[in-house]
Protein backbone atom coordinates (compact mmCIF):
# COMPACT_ATOMS: atom_id res chain seq x y z
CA UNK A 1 74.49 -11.18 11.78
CA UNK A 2 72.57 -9.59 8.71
CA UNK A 3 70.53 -12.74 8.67
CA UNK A 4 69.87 -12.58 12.60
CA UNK A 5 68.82 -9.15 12.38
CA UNK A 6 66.24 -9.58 9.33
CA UNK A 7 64.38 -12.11 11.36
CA UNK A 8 64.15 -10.40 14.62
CA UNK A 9 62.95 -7.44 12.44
CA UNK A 10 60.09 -9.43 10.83
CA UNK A 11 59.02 -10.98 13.79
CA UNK A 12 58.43 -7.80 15.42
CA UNK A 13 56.38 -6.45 11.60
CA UNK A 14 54.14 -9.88 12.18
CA UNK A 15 53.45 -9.23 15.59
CA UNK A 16 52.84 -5.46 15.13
CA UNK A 17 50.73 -5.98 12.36
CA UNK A 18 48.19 -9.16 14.08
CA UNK A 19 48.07 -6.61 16.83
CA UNK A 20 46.42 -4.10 14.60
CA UNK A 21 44.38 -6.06 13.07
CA UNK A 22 42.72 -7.64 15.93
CA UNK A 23 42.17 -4.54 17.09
CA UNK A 24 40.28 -3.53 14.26
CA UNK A 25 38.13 -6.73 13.75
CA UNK A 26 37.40 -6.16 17.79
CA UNK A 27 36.08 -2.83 16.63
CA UNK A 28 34.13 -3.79 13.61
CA UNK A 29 32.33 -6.45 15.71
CA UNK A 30 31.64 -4.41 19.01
CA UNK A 31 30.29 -1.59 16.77
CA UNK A 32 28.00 -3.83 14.27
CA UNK A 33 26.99 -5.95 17.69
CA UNK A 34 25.84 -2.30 19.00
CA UNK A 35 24.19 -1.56 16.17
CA UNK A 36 22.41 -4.94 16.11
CA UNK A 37 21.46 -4.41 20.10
CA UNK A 38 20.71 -0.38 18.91
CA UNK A 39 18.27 -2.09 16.15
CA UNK A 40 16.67 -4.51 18.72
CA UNK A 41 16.07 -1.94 21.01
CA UNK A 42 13.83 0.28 18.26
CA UNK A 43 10.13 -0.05 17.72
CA UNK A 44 9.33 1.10 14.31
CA UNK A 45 5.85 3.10 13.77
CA UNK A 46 4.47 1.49 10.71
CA UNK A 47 0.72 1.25 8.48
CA UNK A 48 -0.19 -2.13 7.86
CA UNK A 49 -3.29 -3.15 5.79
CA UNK A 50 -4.91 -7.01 5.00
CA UNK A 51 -4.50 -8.09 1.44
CA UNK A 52 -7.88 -6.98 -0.83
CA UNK A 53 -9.36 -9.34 -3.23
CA UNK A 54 -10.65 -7.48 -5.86
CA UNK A 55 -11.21 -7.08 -9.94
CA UNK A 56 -7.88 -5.71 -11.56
CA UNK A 57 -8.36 -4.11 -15.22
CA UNK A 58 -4.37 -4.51 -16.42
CA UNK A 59 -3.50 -1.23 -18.27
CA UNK A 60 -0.20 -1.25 -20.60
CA UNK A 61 1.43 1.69 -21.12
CA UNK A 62 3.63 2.95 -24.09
CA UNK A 63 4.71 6.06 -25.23
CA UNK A 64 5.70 6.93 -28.92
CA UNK A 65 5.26 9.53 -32.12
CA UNK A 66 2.09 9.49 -34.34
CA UNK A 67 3.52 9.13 -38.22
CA UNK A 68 2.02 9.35 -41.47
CA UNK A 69 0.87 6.39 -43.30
CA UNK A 70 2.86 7.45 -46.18
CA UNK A 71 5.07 9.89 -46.57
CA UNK A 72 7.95 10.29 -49.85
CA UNK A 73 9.81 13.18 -51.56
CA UNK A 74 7.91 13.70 -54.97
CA UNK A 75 11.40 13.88 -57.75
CA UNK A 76 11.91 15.20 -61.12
CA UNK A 77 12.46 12.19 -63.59
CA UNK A 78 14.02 14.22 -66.12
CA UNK A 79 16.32 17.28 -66.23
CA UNK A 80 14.61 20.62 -66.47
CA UNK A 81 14.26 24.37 -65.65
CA UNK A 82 11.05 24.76 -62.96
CA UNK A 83 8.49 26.63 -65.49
CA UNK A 84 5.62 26.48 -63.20
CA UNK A 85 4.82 25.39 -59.76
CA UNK A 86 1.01 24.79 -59.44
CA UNK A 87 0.78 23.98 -55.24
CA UNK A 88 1.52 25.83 -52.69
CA UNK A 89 2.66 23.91 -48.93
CA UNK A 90 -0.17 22.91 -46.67
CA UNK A 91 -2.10 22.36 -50.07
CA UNK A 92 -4.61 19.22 -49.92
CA UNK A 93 -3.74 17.19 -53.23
CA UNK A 94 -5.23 13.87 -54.34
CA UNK A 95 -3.26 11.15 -56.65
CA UNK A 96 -2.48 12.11 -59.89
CA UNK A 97 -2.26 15.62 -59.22
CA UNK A 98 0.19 17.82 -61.28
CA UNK A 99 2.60 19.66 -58.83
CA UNK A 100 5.04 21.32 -61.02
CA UNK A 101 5.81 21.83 -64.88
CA UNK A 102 9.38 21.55 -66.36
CA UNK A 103 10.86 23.47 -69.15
CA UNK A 104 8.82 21.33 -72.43
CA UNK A 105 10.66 23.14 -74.95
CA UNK A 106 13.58 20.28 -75.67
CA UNK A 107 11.29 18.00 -74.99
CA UNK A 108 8.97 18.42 -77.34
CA UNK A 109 10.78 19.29 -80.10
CA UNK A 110 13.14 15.82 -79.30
CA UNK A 111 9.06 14.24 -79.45
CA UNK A 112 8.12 15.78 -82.53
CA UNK A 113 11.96 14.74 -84.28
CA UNK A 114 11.14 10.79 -82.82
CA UNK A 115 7.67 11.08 -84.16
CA UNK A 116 8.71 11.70 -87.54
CA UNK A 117 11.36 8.73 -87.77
CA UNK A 118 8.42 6.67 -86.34
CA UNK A 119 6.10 7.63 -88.83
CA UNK A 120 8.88 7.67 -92.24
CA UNK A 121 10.03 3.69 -90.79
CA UNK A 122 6.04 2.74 -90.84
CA UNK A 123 5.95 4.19 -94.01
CA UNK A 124 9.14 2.31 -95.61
CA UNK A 125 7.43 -0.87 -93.62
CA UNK A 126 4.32 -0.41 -95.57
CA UNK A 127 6.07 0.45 -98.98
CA UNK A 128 8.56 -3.24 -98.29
CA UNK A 129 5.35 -5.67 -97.69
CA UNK A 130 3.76 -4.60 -100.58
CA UNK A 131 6.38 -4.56 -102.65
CA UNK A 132 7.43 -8.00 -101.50
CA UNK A 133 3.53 -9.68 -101.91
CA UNK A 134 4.46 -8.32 -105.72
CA UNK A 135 7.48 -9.47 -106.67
CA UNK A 136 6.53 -12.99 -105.02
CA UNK A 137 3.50 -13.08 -107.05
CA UNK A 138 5.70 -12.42 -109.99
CA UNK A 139 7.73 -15.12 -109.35
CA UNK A 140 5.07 -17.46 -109.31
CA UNK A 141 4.31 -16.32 -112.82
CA UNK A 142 8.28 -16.71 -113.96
CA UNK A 143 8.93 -12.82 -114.54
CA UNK A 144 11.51 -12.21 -111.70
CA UNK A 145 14.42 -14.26 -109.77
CA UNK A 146 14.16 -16.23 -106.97
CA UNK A 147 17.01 -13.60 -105.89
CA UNK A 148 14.74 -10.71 -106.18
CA UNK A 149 12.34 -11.96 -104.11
CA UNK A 150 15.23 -12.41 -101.40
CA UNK A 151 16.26 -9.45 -101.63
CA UNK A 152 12.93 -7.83 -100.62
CA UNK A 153 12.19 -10.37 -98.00
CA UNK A 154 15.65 -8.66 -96.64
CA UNK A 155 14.56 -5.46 -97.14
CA UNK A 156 11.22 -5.85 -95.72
CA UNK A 157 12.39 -7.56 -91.95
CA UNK A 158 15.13 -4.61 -92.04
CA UNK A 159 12.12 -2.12 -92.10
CA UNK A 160 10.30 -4.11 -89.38
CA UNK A 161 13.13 -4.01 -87.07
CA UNK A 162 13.51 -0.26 -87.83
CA UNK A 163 9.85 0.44 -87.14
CA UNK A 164 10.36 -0.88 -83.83
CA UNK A 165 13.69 0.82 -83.00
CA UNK A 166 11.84 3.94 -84.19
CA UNK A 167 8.70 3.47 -81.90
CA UNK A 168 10.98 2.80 -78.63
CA UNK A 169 12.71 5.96 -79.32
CA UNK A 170 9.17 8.13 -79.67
CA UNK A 171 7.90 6.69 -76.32
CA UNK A 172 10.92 7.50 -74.77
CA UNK A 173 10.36 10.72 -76.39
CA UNK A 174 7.08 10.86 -74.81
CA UNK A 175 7.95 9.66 -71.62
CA UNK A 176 11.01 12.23 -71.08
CA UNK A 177 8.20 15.00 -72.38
CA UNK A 178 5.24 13.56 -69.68
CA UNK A 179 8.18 13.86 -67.28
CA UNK A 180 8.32 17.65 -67.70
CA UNK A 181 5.14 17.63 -65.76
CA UNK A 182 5.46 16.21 -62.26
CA UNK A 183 2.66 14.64 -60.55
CA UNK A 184 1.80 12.89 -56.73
CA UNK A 185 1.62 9.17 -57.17
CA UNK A 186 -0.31 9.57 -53.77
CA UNK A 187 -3.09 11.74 -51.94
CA UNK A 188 -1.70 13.85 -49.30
CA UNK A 189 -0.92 17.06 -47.97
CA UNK A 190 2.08 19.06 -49.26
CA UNK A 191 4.76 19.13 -46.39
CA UNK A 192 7.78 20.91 -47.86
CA UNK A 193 8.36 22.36 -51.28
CA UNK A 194 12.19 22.48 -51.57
CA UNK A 195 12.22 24.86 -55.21
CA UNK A 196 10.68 27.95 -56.25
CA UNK A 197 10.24 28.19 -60.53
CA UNK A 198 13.62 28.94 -62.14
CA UNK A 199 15.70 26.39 -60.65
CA UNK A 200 17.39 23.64 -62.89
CA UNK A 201 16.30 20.64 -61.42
CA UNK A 202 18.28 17.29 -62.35
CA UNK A 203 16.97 14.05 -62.60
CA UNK A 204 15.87 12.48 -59.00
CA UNK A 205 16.26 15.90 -57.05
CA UNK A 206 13.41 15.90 -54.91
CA UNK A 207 10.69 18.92 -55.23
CA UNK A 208 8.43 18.56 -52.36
CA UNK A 209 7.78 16.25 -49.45
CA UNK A 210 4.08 14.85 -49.56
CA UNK A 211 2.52 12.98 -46.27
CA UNK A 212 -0.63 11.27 -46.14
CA UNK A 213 -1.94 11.68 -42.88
CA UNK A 214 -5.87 10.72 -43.23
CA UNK A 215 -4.16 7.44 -41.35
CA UNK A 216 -1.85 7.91 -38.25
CA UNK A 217 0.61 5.17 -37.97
CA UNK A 218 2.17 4.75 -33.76
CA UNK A 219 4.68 1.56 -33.77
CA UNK A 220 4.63 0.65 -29.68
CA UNK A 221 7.60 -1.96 -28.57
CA UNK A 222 5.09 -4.46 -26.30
CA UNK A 223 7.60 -6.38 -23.45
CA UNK A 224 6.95 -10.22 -24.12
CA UNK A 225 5.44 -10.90 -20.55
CA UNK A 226 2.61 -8.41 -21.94
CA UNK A 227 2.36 -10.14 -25.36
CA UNK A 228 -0.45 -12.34 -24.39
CA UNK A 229 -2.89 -9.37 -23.90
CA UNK A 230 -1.84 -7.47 -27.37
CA UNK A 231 -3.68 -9.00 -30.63
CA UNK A 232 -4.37 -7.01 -33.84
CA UNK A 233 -7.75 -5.85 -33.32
CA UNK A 234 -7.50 -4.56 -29.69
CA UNK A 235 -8.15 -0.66 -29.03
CA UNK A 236 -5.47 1.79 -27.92
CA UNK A 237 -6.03 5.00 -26.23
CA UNK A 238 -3.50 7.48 -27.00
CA UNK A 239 -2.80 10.98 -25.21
CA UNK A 240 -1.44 14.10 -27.30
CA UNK A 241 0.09 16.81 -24.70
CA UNK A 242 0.85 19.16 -27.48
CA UNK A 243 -2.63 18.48 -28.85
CA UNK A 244 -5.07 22.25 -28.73
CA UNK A 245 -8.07 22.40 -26.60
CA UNK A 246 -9.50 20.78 -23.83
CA UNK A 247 -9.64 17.08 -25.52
CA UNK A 248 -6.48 15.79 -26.23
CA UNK A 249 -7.20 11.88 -27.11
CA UNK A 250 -7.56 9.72 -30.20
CA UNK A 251 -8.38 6.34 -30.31
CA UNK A 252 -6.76 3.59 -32.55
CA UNK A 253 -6.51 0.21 -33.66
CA UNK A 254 -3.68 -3.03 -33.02
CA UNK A 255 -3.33 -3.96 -36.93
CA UNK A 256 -0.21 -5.90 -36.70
CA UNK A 257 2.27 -7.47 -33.90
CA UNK A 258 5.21 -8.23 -35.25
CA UNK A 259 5.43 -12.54 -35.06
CA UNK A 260 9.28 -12.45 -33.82
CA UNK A 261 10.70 -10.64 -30.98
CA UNK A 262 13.80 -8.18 -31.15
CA UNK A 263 17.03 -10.13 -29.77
CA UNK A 264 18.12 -7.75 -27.98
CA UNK A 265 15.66 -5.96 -26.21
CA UNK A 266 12.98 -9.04 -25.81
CA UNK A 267 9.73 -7.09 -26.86
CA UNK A 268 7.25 -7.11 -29.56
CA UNK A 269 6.82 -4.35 -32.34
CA UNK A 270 3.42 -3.31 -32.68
CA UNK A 271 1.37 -1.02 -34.88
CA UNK A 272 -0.95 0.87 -34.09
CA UNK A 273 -3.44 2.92 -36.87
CA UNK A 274 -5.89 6.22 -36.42
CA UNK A 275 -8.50 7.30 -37.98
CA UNK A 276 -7.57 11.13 -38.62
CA UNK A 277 -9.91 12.15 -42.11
CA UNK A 278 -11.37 14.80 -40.30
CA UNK A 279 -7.55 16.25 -40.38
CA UNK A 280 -7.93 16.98 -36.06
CA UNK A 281 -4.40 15.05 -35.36
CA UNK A 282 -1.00 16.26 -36.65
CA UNK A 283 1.62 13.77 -37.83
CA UNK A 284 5.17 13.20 -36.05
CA UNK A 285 3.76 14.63 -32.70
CA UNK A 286 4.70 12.78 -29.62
CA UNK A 287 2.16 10.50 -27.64
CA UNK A 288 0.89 8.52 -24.56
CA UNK A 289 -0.37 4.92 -25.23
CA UNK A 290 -2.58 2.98 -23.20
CA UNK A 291 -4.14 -0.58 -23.85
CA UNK A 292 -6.70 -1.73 -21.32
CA UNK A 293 -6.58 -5.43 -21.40
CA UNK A 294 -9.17 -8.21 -20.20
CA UNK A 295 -10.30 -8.11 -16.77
CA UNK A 296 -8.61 -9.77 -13.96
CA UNK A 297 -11.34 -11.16 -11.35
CA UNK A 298 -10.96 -11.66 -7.84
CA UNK A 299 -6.98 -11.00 -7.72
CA UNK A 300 -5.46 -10.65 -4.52
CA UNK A 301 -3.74 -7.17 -4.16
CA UNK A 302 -1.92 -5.02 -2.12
CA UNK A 303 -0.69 -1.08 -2.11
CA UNK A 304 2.47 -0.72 -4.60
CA UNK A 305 3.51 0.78 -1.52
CA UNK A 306 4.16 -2.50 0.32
CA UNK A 307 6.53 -3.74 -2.18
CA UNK A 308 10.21 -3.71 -1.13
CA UNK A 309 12.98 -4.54 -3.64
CA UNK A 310 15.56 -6.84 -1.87
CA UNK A 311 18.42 -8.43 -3.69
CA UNK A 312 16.29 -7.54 -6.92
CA UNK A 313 13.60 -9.73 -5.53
CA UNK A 314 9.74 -8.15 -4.62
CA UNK A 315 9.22 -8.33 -1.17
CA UNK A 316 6.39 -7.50 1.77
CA UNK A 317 7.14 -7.05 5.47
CA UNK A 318 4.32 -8.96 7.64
CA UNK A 319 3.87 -8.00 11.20
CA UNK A 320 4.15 -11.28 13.32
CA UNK A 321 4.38 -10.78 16.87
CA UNK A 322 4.72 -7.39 16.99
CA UNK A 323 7.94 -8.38 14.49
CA UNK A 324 8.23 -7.72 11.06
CA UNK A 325 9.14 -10.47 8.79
CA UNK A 326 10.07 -9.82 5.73
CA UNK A 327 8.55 -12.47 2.53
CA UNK A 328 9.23 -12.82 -1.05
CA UNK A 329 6.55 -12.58 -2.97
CA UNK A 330 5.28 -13.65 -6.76
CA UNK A 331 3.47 -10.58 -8.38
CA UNK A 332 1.18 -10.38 -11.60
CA UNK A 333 -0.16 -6.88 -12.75
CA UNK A 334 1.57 -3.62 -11.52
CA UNK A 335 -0.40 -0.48 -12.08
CA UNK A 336 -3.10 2.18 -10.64
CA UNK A 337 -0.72 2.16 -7.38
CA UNK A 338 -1.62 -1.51 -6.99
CA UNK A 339 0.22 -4.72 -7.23
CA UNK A 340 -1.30 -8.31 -8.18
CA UNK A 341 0.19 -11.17 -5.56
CA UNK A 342 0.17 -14.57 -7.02
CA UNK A 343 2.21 -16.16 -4.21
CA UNK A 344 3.91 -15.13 -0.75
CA UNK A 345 1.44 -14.16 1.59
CA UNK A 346 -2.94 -14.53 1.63
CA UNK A 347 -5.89 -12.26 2.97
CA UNK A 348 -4.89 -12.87 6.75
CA UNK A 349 -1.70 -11.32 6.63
CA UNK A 350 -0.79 -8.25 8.29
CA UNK A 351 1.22 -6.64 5.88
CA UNK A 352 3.28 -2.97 6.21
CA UNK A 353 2.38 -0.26 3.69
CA UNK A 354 4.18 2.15 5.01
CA UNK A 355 7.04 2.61 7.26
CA UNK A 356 9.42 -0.03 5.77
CA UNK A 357 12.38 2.42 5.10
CA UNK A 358 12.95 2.12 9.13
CA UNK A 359 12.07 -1.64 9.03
CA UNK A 360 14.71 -4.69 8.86
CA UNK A 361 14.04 -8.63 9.01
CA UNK A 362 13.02 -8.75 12.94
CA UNK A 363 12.56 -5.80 13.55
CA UNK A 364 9.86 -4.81 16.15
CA UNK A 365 6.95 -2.53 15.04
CA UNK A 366 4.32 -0.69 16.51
CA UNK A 367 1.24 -0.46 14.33
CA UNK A 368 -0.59 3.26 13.98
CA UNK A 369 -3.20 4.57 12.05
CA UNK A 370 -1.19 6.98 9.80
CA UNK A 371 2.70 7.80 10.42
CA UNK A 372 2.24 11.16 11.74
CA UNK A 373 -0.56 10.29 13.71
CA UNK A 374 -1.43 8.62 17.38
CA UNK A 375 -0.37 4.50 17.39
CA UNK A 376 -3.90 2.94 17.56
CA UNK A 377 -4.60 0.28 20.69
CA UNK A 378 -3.34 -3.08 19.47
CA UNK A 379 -2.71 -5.09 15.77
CA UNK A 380 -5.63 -3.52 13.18
């Protein structure tokens, strides 16, 4: 009986539940069917233009920060106390320049001790070799042993190796005492000085931050479909927002493209130097690049406002018979509010620049001079 009763019951839940769902399907069809008749039954106002053929100038823009040529913290090589600082920040210096004086004291008395071993080990040096040219002379003549003459032969490479342990140890000397005096291996302008005199600075602590801005370095990633048009050598015409006064561009130089491309992003590194010796452009500010490449002739073109992404594809709509019909198109340069076609549609098609938020494939289209305007008498 349990078993009769089970089946009866889902044979009633299958029935119940194809009921309800042809009902919905019935709905979902009559509703998309009267939105299809709804769509049919709407004439969209649209602008349509003919394709131009005209020169194209491709312009590729970047954006990115202006950087020193060289910039490096300036550090103590030996340990010291800060006796003297001799620049101040913002201060122009050229290379070679002394920037700050350690405590010489140590230094030069550990200099003066190294000199003297260097000088008593030359001495002994000199004292060995001529006693040795004597005694070997004398044993030519018979008055001394062949073990004498050893002996000093000894003696004299002893003093030799001596002299040269003791004139490693005075230009260490001086080198620790011409480190007390820190200097810019570089031209540049002081950017930070991190000490003021007094402080006990350790070996490799950095004391000020030097740039070298007279060149302004602007690394650009170029996309590789633009890689053609970017070759060291080609000018760049940057924009500065945060630049004062009414002129706010520099222009530089392409001096190297980088010869592989990044895995994972697909584009080029480029660098970009400026001229900046008259000091007019500040380093690490932020900027707008733009390369103007060679001259495309007699392109065909149409307003970037015909273009339609569909299914990530670049489309036009083309009015045909009052219908519009939507094409795929191939497209080149994309700039200045224009956009290169290199396949899709030619110079006698209609096409819609504006209106195509309304528009579907099909649907039908009356053509007016401007959307908020009167429709014009027939197809421009």
């Amino acid at each position: 009986m349990k078993s009769g009763k089970t089946r009866v019951f889902l044979i009633v839940a299958i029935v119940l539940v194809a009921i309800v769902g042809f009902r919905v399907i019935k709905n979902v069809m009559g509703r998309s069917e009267q939105a299809s008749k709804s769509r049919q039954g709407t004439v969209v106002s649209v602008v349509v233009e003919h394709p131009k053929r005209q020169t194209v100038v491709p312009k590729i823009r970047f954006s990115g920060t202006l950087d020193p040529v060289w910039q490096a913290d300036v550090a103590a090589k030996v340990d010291g106390r800060i006796e003297r600082v001799l620049v101040a920040e913002g201060q122009a210096v050229a290379a070679g320049d002394d920037l700050v004086v350690l405590e010489q004291k140590d230094m030069s008395a550990a200099y003066v001790v190294a000199e003297g071993a260097y000088v008593d080990a030359r001495t002994n040096l000199d004292k060995t070799t001529l006693d040795l040219q004597r005694y070997e002379k004398l044993l030519q003549d018979g008055a001394v042993s062949q073990e004498s003459v050893d002996n000093l032969r000894f003696a004299h490479e002893n003093a030799a190796a001596k002299l040269e342990a003791a004139r490693g140890a005075l230009e260490a000397a001086q080198s620790k005492l011409g480190g007390t005096t820190v200097s810019t291996p570089r031209a540049g302008i002081i950017q930070k000085r991190y000490y003021q005199e007094g402080y006990y600075a350790k070996v490799g602590t950095a004391l000020f931050n030097i740039a070298d801005i007279s060149t302004l370095l602007a690394k650009i990633d170029v996309p590789e479909g633009y890689i053609a048009s970017v070759a060291p050598g080609r000018a760049v015409d940057f924009t500065i927002p945060s630049m004062a006064g009414d002129d706010k561009t520099a222009r530089g130089t392409i001096t190297r493209v980088a010869p592989v491309a990044d895995s994972a992003s697909r584009t080029f590194e480029a660098e970009v130097s400026i001229d900046n010796h008259d000091g007019r452009l500040k380093g690490g500010v932020y900027a707008d690049a733009v390369i103007t490449t060679k001259a495309k002739q007699n392109v065909l073109t149409v307003p970037f406002s015909a273009i339609v992404m569909r299914d990530d594809q670049r489309t036009v709509y083309v009015v045909e018979d009052d219908t519009a019909v939507r094409r795929v198109v191939t497209t080149g340069y994309i700039g200045d509010d224009l956009v290169e076609i290199l396949d899709g549609i030619s110079e006698s098609d209609l096409v819609i620049a504006g209106g195509q938020n309304k528009l579907r494939d099909g649907s039908k289209v009356k053509v007016v001079d401007r959307l908020d305007g009167e429709a014009s008498e027939g197809n421009k």
